[in-house]
Protein backbone atom coordinates (compact mmCIF):
# COMPACT_ATOMS: atom_id res chain seq x y z
CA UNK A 1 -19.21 8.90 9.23
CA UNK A 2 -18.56 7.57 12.57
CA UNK A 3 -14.93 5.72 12.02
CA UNK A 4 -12.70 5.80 9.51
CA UNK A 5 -8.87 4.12 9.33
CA UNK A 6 -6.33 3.54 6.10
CA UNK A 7 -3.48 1.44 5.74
CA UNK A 8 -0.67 2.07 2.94
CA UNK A 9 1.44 -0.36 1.94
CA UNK A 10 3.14 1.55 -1.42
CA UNK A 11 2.80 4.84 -3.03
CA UNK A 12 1.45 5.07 -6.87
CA UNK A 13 2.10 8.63 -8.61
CA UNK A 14 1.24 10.21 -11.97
CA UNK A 15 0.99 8.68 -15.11
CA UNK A 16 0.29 5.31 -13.32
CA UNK A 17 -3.77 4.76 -13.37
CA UNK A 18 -5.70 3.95 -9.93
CA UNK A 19 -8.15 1.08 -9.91
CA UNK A 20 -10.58 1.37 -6.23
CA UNK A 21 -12.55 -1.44 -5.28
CA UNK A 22 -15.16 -1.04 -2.71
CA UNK A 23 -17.46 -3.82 -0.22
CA UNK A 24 -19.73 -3.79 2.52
CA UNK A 25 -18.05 -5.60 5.43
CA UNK A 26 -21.10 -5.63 7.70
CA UNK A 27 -24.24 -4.33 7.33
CA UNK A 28 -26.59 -3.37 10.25
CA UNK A 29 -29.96 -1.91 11.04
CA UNK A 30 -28.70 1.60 10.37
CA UNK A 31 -24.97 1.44 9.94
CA UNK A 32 -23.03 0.39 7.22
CA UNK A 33 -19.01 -1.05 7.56
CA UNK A 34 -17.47 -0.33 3.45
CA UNK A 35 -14.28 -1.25 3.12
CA UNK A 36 -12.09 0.53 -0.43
CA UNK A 37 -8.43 -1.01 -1.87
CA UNK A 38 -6.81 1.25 -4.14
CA UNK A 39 -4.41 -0.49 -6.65
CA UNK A 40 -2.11 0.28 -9.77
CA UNK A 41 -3.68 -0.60 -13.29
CA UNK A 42 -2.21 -3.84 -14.22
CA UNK A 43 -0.39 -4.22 -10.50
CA UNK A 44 -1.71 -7.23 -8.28
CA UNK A 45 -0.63 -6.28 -4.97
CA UNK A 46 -2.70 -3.73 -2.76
CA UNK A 47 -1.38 -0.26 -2.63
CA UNK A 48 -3.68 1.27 0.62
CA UNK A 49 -6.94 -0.69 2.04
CA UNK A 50 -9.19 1.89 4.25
CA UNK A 51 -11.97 1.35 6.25
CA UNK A 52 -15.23 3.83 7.19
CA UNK A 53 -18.42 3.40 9.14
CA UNK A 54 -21.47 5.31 8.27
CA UNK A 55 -24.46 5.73 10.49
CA UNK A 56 -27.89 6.99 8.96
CA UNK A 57 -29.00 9.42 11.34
CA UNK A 58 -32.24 11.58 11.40
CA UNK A 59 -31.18 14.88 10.78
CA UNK A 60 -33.29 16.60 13.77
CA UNK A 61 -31.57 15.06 16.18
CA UNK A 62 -28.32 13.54 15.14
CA UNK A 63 -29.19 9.66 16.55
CA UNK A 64 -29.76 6.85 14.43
CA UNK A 65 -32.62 6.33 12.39
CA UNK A 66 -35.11 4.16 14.56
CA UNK A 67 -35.93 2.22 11.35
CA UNK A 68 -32.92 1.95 9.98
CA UNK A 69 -32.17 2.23 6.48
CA UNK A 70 -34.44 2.32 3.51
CA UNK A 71 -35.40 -0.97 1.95
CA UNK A 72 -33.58 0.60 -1.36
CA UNK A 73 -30.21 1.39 0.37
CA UNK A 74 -30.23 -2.00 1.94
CA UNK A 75 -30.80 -3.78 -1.35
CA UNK A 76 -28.03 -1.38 -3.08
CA UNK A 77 -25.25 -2.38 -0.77
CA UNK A 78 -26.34 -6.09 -0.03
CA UNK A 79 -25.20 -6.28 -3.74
CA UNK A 80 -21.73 -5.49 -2.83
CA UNK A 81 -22.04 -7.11 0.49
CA UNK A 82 -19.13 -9.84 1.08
CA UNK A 83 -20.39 -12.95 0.62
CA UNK A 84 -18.47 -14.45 3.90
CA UNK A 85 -20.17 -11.30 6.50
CA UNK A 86 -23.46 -12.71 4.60
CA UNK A 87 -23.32 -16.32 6.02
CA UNK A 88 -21.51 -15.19 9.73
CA UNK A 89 -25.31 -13.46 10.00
CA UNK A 90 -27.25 -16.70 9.31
């Protein structure tokens, strides 16, 4: 992980149930930009949103992978890829 921010908005504390959701805000060569929301059960409004980066490196010498990700990994997170990020690329 390369970056990583959060932002709370309200607290939630025992017995109330946490919900996460989790996207892929951009999606490079060999980084990927996830964004996770953490919410009460049955509560619309957004209790913390945070932000990390995550760089595939090759573990030999710490850089990015030259090829990037996998073809598999790429798939995986393209399916939880926002759909807006998708069409800013085309």
């Amino acid at each position: 992980m390369v970056h990583s921010h959060s932002d709370y908005f309200a607290s939630i504390s025992f017995p109330a149930v946490a919900e996460l959701a989790l996207r892929v805000n951009k999606l490079g060569k060999s980084s990927v930009t996830y964004e996770i929301a953490l919410f009460e059960k049955g509560v619309e409004q957004v209790r913390a949103v945070g932000e990390f980066v995550q760089v595939f490196v090759e573990r030999s010498t710490g850089r990015p992978t030259a090829s990037g990700m996998t073809d598999e990994m790429r798939r995986g997170l393209e399916r939880i890829q926002v759909v807006e990020a998708r069409e800013n690329k085309l």
